[in-house]
Protein backbone atom coordinates (compact mmCIF):
# COMPACT_ATOMS: atom_id res chain seq x y z
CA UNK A 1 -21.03 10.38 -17.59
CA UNK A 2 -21.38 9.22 -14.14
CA UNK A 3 -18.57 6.87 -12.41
CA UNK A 4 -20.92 4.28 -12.20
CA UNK A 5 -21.89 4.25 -16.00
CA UNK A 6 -18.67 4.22 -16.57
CA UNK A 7 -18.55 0.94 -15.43
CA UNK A 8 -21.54 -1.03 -16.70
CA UNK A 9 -22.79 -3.45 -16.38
CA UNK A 10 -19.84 -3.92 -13.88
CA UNK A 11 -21.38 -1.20 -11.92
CA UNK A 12 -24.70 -1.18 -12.15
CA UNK A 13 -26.55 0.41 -8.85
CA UNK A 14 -24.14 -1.30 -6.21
CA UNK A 15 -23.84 -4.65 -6.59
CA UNK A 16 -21.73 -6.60 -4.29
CA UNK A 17 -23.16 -5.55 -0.98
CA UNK A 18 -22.42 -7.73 1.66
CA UNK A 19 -24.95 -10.48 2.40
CA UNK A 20 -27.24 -10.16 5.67
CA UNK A 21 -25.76 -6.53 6.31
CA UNK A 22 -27.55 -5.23 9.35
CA UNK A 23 -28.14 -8.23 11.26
CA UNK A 24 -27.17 -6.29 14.25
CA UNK A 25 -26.90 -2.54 14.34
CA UNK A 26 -23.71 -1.37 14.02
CA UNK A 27 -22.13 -4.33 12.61
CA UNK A 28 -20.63 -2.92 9.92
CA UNK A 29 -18.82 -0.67 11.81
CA UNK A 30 -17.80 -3.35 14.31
CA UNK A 31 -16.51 -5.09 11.41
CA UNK A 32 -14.47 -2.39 9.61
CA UNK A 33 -12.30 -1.65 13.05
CA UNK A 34 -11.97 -5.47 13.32
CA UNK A 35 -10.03 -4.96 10.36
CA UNK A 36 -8.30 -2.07 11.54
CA UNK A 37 -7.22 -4.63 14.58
CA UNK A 38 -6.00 -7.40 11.41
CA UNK A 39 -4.36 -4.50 9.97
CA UNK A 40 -2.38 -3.98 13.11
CA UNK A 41 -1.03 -6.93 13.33
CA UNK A 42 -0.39 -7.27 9.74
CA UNK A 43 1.39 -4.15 9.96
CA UNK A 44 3.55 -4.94 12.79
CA UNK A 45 5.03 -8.12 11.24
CA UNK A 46 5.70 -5.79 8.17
CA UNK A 47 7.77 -3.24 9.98
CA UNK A 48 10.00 -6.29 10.73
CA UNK A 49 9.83 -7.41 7.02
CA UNK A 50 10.27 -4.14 5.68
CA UNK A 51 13.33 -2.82 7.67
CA UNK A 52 15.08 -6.14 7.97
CA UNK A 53 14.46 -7.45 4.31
CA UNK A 54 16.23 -3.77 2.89
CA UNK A 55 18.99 -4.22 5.52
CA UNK A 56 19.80 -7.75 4.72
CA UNK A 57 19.33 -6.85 0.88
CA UNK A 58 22.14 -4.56 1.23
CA UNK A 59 23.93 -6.53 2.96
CA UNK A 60 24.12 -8.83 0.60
CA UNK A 61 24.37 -6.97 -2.61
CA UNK A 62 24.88 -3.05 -2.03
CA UNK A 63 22.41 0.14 -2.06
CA UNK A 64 22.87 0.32 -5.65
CA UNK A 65 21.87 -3.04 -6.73
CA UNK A 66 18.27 -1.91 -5.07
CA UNK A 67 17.31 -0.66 -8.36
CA UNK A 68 17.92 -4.13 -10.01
CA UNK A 69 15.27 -5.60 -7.55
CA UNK A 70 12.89 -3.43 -7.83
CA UNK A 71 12.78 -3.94 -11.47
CA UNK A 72 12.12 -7.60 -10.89
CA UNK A 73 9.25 -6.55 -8.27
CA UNK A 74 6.20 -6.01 -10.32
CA UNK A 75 6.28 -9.79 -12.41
CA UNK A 76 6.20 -10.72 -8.62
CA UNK A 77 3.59 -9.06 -7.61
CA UNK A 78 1.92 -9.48 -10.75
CA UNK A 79 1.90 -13.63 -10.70
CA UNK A 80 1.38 -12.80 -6.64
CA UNK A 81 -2.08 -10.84 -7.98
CA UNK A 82 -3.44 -13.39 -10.34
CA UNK A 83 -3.25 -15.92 -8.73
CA UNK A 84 -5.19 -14.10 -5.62
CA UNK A 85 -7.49 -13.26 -8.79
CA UNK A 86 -8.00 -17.17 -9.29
CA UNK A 87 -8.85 -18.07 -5.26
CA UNK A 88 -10.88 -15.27 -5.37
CA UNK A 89 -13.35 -16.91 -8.43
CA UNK A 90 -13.48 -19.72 -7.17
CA UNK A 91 -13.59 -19.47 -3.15
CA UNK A 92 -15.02 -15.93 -2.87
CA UNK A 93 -13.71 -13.07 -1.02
CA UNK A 94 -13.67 -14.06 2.53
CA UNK A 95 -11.75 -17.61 1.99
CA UNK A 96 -9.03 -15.98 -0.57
CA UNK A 97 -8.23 -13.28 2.09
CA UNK A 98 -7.66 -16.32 4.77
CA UNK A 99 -5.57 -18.25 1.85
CA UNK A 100 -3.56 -15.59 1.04
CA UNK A 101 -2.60 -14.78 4.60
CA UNK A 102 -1.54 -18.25 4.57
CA UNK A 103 0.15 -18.67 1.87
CA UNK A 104 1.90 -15.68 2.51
CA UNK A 105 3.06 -16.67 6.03
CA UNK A 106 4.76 -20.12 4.76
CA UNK A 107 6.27 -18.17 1.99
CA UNK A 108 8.48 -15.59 4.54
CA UNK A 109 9.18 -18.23 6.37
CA UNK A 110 10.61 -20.24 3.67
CA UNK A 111 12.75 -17.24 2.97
CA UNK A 112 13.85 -17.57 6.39
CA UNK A 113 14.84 -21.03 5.87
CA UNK A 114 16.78 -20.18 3.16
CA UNK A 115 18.85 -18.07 4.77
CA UNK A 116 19.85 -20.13 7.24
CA UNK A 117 20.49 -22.48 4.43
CA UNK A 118 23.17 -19.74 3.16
CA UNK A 119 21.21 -18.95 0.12
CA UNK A 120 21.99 -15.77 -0.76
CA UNK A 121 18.97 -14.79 -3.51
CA UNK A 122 16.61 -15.53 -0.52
CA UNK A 123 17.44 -11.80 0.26
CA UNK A 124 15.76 -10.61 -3.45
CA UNK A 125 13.36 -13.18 -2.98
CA UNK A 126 12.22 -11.21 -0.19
CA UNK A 127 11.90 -8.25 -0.89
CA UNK A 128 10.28 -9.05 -3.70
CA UNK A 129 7.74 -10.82 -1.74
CA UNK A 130 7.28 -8.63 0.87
CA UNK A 131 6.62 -5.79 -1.83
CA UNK A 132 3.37 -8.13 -2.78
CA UNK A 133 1.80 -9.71 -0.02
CA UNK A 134 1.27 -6.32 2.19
CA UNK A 135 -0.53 -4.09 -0.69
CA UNK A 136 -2.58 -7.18 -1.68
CA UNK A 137 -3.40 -8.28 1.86
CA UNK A 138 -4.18 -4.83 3.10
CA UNK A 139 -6.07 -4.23 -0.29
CA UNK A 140 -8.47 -6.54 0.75
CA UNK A 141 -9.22 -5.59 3.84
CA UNK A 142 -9.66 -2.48 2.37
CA UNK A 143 -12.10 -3.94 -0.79
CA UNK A 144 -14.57 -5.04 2.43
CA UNK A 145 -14.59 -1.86 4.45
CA UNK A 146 -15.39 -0.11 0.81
CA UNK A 147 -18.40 -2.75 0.74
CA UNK A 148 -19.69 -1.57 3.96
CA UNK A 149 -19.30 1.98 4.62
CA UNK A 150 -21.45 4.96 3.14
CA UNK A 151 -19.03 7.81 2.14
CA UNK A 152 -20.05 9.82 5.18
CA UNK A 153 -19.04 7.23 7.19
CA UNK A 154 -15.77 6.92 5.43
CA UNK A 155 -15.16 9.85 5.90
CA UNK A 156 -15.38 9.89 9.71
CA UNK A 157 -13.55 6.46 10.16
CA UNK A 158 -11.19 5.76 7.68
CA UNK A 159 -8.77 7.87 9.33
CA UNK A 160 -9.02 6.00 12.55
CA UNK A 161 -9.02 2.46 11.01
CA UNK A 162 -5.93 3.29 9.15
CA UNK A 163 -4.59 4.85 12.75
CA UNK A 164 -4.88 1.69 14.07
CA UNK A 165 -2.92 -0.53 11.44
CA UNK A 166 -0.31 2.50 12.34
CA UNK A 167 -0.69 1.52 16.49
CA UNK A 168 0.72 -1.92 14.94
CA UNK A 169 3.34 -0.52 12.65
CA UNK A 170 4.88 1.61 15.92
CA UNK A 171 4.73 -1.13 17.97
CA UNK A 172 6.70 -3.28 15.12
CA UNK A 173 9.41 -0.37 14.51
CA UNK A 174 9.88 0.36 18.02
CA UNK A 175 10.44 -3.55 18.52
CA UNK A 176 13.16 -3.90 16.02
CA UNK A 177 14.88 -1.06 17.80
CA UNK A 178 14.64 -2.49 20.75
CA UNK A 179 16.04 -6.00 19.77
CA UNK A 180 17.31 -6.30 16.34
CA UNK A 181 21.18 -6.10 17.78
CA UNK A 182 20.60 -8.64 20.79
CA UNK A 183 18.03 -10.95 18.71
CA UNK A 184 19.31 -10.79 15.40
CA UNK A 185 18.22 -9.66 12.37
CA UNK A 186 16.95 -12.79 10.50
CA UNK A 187 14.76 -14.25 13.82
CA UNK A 188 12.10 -11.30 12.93
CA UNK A 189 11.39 -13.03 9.85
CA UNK A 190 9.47 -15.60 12.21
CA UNK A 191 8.06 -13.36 13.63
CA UNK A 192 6.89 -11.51 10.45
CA UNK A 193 5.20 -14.80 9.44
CA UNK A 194 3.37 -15.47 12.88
CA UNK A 195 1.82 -11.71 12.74
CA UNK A 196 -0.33 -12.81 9.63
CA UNK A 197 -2.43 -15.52 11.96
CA UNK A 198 -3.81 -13.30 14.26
CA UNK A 199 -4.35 -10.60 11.37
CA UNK A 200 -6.64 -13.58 9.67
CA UNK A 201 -8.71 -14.26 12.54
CA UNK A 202 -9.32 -10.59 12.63
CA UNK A 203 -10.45 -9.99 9.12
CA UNK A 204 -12.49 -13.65 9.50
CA UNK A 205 -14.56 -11.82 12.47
CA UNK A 206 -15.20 -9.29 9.72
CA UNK A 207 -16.73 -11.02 7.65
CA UNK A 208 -18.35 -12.74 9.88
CA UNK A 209 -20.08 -9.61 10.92
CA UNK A 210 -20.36 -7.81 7.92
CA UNK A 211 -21.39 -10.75 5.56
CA UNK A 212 -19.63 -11.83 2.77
CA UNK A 213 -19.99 -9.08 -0.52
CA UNK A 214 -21.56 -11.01 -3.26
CA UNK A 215 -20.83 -10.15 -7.06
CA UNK A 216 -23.64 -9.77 -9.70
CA UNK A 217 -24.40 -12.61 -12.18
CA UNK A 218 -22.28 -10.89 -14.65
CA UNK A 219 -19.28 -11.06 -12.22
CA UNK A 220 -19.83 -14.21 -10.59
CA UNK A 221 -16.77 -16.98 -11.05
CA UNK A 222 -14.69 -14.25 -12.40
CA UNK A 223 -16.69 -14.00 -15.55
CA UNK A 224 -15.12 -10.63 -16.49
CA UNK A 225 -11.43 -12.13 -15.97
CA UNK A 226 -9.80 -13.31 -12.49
CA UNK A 227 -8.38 -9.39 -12.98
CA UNK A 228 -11.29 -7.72 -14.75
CA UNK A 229 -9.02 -5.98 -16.81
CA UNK A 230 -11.66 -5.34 -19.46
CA UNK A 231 -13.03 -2.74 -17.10
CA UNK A 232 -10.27 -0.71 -17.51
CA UNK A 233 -11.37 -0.15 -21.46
CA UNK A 234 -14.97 1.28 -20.59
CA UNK A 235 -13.75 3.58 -17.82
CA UNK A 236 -11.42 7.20 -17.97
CA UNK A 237 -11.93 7.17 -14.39
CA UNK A 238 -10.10 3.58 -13.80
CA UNK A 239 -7.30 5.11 -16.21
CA UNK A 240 -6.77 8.14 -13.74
CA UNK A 241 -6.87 6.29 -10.83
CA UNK A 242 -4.30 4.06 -12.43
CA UNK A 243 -1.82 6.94 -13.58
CA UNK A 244 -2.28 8.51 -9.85
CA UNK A 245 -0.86 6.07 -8.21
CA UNK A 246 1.66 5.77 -10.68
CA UNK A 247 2.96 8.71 -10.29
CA UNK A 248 2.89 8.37 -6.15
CA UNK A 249 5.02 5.62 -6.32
CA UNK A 250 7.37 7.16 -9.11
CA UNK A 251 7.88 9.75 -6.29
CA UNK A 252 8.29 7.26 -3.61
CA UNK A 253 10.44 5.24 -5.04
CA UNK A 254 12.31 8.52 -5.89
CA UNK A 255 13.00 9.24 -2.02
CA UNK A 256 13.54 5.79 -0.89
CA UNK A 257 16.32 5.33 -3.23
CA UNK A 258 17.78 8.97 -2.34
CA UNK A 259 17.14 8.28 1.26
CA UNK A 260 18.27 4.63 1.46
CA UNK A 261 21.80 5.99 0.14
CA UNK A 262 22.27 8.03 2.56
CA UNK A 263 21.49 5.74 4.92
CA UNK A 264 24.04 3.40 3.89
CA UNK A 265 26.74 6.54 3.80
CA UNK A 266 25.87 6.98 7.35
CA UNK A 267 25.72 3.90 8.90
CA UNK A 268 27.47 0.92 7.40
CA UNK A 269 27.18 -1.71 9.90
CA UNK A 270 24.20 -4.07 8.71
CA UNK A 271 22.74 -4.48 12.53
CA UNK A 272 23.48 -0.47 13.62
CA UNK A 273 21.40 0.30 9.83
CA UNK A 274 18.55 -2.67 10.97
CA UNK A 275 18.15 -0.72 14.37
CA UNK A 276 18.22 3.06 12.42
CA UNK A 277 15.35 1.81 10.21
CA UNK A 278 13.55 0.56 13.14
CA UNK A 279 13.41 3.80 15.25
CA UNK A 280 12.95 6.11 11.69
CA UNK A 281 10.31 3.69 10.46
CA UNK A 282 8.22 3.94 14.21
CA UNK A 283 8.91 7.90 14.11
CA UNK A 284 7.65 7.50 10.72
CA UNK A 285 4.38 6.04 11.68
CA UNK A 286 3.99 8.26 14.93
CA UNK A 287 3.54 10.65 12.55
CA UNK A 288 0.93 8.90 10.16
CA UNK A 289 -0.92 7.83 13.20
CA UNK A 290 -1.46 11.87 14.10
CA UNK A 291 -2.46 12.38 10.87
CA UNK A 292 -4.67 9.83 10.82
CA UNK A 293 -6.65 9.80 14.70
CA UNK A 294 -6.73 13.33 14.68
CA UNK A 295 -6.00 15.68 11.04
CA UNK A 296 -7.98 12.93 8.84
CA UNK A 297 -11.77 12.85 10.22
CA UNK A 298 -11.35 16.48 10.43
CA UNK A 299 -9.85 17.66 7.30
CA UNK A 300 -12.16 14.87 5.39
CA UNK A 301 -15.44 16.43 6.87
CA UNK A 302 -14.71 19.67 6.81
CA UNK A 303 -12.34 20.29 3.74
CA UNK A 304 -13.94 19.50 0.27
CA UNK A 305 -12.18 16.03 -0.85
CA UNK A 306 -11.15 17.60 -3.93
CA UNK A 307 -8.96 20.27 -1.95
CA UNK A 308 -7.43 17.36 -0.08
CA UNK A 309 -6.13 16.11 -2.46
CA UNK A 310 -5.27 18.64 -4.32
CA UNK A 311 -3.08 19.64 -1.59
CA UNK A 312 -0.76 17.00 -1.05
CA UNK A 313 1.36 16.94 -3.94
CA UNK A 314 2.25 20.50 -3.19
CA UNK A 315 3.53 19.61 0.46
CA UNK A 316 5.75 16.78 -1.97
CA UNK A 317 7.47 19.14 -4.27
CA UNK A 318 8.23 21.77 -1.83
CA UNK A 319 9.85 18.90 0.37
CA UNK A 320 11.70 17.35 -2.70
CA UNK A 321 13.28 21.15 -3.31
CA UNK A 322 14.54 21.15 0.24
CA UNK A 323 16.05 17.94 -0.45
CA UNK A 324 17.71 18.76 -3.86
CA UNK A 325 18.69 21.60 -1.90
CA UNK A 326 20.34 20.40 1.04
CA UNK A 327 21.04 16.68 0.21
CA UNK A 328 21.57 15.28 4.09
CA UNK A 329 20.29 12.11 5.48
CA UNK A 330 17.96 14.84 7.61
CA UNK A 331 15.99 16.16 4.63
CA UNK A 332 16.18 12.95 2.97
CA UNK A 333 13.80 11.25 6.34
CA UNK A 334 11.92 14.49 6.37
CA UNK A 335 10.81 14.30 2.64
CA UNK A 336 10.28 10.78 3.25
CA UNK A 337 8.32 10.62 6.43
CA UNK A 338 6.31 13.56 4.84
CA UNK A 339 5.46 11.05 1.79
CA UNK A 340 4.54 8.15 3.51
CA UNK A 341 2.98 10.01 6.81
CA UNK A 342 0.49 11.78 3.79
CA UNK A 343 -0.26 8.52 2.21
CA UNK A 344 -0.88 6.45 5.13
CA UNK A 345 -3.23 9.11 6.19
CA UNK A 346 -4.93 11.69 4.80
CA UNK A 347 -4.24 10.13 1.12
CA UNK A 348 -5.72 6.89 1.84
CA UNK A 349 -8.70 7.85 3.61
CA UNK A 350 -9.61 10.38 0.29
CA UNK A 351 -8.35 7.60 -2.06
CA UNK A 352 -10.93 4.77 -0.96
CA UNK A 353 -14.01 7.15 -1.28
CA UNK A 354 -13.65 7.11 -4.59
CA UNK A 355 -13.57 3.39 -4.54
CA UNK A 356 -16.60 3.15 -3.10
CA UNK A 357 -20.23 3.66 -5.47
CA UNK A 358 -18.45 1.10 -7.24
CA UNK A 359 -18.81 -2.30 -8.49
CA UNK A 360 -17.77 -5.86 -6.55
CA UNK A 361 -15.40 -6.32 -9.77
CA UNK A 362 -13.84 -2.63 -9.25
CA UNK A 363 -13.81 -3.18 -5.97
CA UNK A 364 -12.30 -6.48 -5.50
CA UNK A 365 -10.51 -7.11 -8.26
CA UNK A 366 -9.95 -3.77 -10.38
CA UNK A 367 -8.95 -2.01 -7.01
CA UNK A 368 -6.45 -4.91 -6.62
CA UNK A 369 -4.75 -4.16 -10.20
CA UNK A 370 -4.13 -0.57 -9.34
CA UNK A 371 -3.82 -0.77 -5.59
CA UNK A 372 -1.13 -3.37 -5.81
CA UNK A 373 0.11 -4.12 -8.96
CA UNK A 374 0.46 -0.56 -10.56
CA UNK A 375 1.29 0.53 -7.18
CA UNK A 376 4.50 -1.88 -7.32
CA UNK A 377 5.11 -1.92 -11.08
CA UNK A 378 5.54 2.16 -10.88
CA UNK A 379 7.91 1.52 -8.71
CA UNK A 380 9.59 -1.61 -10.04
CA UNK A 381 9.31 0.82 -13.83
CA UNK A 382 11.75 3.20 -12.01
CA UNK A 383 13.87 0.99 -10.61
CA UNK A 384 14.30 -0.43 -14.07
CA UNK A 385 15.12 3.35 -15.66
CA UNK A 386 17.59 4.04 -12.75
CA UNK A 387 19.22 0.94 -13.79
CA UNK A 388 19.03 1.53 -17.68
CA UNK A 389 20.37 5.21 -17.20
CA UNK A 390 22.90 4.09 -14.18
CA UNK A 391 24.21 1.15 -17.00
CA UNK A 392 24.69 3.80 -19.74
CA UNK A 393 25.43 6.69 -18.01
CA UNK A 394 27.29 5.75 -15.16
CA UNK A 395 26.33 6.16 -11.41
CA UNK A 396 23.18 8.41 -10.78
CA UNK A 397 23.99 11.76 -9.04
CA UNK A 398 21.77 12.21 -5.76
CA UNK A 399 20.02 14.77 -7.40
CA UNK A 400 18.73 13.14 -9.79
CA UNK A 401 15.89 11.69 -7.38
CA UNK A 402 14.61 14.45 -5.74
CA UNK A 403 14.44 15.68 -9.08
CA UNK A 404 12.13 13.02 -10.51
CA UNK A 405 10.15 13.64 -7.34
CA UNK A 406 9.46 16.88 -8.21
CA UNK A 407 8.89 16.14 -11.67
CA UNK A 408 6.21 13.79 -10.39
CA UNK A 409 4.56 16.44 -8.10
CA UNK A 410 3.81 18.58 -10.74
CA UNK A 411 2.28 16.13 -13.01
CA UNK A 412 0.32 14.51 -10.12
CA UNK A 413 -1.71 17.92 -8.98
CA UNK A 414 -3.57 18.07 -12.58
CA UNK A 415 -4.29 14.02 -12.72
CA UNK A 416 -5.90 14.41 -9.42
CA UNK A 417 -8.04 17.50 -10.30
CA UNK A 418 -9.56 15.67 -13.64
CA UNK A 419 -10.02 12.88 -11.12
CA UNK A 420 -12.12 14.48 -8.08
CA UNK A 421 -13.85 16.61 -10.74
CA UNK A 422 -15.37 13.35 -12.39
CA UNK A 423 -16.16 12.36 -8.37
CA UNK A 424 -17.65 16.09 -7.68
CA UNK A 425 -19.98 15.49 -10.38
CA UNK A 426 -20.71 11.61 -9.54
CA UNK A 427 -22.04 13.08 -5.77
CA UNK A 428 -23.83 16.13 -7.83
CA UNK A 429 -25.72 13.58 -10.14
CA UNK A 430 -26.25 10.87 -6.78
């Protein structure tokens, strides 16, 4: 069976391509690295998000209490996702991505407010938040330049485009170094929210260039659900996209909570740990943009995509055993910035190839499901069994989480081969 019989009538030949695509040559492509520029500003507000919503998160309640919000994460994300699902029915693709940027802005800095205020859960809040808004955001920039783009052409610029979110997410960490002592930490939370209005006029050129995708009748309003979760039923290959990603974030969230104790061991002071996280999370992105410009378009062309991927989680588990191994704040960034370098780069570019034969729904609403909300609630799911096991048992050991990471490594390489063998045979067939 084909990918897109799998999916019928979801996926019948391609629906969902952009209206009036072509009305200048190489519009697509000018549209996809518009969205590369959105991304980079998106991304640079994150960095400050990211790095100063963990810091003030510990802050406020400890390293170990990280588990306990994560937990919470995914029934944020999840109310985050449908009602993104709802805009989407009724205003369409283009309007929910400038309504969620939106929203999404007033809702960090509300946070902000509340911290002034002295409100202490504004800190979960937060994270929570900022745990939702940048997977589905950057999802749908992504469900557009899946719209537009053959898979040759994917394959040649998806590395770049994700590059040049990175050029944003460099400039955001190396920022935060910079100031976060003499500016303070809170005051990038402004700054976080202002990022998202040039990121919307971005992604609103896009679609101005690309055209809007349109669904078919059958998907039109949200017909099949705001989430098109009745997809998921008629289609294995969904289901192992779905348990992939799962098991990427079980291993992320493995490292970050290994590495973000150690962190705390090493530098207590809440401004000194804001400007560590600034500089690792730029060095972290250096490397993804490498990876990206240069090792993606490459590897992507020249390396069969099933190889690719294949090949990643066994870079993961030989970094996890160096950190069981030798359990220092050193191998903890390496294993770290090895996971997130990989799946800012080479991972992503393979991942939305498969995404694209498929159907508006998949696209734009299925993609969304597993993209961000399984993304989050694998990673929410183990924060919730550290903090069952850590209740019963008593404190986690350190090694426990490069453990699980390896654990996941193992059980990822076979998912991904049933995966790119049902996409082998998808290009075979055409």
């Amino acid at each position: 069976m084909s990918i897109r019989e799998e999916h019928s009538p979801a996926a019948a030949p391609r629906e969902g391509k952009p209206e009036g695509r072509g009305k200048r040559p190489g519009s697509a492509v000018a549209a996809v690295f518009a969205l590369g520029a959105a991304a980079a500003f998106l991304l640079c507000g994150y960095e400050f998000i990211r790095s100063v919503s963990t810091s003030l998160f510990i802050d406020a309640y400890t390293a170990d209490r990280l588990p306990v919000v994560m937990a919470v994460m995914p029934l944020g994300v999840l109310l985050t996702l449908y009602v993104y699902g709802v805009i989407l029915s009724r205003l369409g693709p283009a309007r929910a991505l400038m309504a969620t940027s939106g929203l999404s802005a007033g809702l960090i800095a509300a946070c902000y407010a509340g911290l002034l205020a002295g409100w202490k859960p504004a800190t979960g809040v937060l994270y929570i938040f900022r745990e939702a808004y940048i997977v589905l955001i950057i999802e749908q920039y992504w469900s557009l330049i899946n719209s537009v783009l053959s898979p040759e052409q994917a394959k040649r610029f998806n590395g770049p485009i994700t590059g040049i979110g990175s050029l944003g997410s460099i400039a955001g960490g190396l920022l935060l170094k910079r100031f976060a002592v003499d500016v303070g930490t809170e005051t990038f939370l402004l700054y976080a929210a202002a990022s998202l209005l040039p990121a919307a006029l971005c992604s609103w050129l896009a679609y101005t260039w690309a055209g809007e995708p349109q669904p078919s009748p059958e998907e039109a309003g949200g017909r099949q659900g705001h989430l098109a979760l009745g997809i998921f039923a008629r289609s294995r290959y969904l289901l192992l996209l779905a348990a992939l990603i799962a098991l990427t974030q079980f291993l992320s969230t493995a490292l970050d909570l290994r590495f973000s104790t150690l962190v705390e061991a090493v530098y207590p002071v809440k401004d000194e740990r804001t400007e560590f996280y600034g500089g690792f999370y730029a060095l972290l992105n250096g490397s993804a943009a490498a990876l990206q410009f240069l090792v993606a378009p490459l590897l992507l062309r020249a390396a069969p995509l099933r190889a690719v991927h294949a090949g990643i989680p066994l870079v993961h588990l030989a970094a996890a055993f160096v950190l069981l191994l030798h359990p220092t704040l050193a191998a903890g960034g390496a294993a770290y910035i090895l996971f997130k370098a990989l799946d800012y780069s080479l991972f992503r570019a393979g991942k939305e190839i498969l995404y694209i034969p498929l159907s508006f729904d998949v696209r734009y609403r299925a993609k969304e499901v597993i993209d961000a909300f399984v993304y989050r609630f694998a990673k929410g799911g183990l924060g919730l069994g550290v903090t069952v096991a850590g209740g019963v048992l008593g404190k986690i050991s350190g090694g426990t989480y490069p453990g699980i990471a390896m654990l996941c490594a193992l059980l990822w390489l076979p998912i991904v081969l049933a995966l790119t063998r049902q996409a082998d045979r998808k290009e075979a067939t055409g």
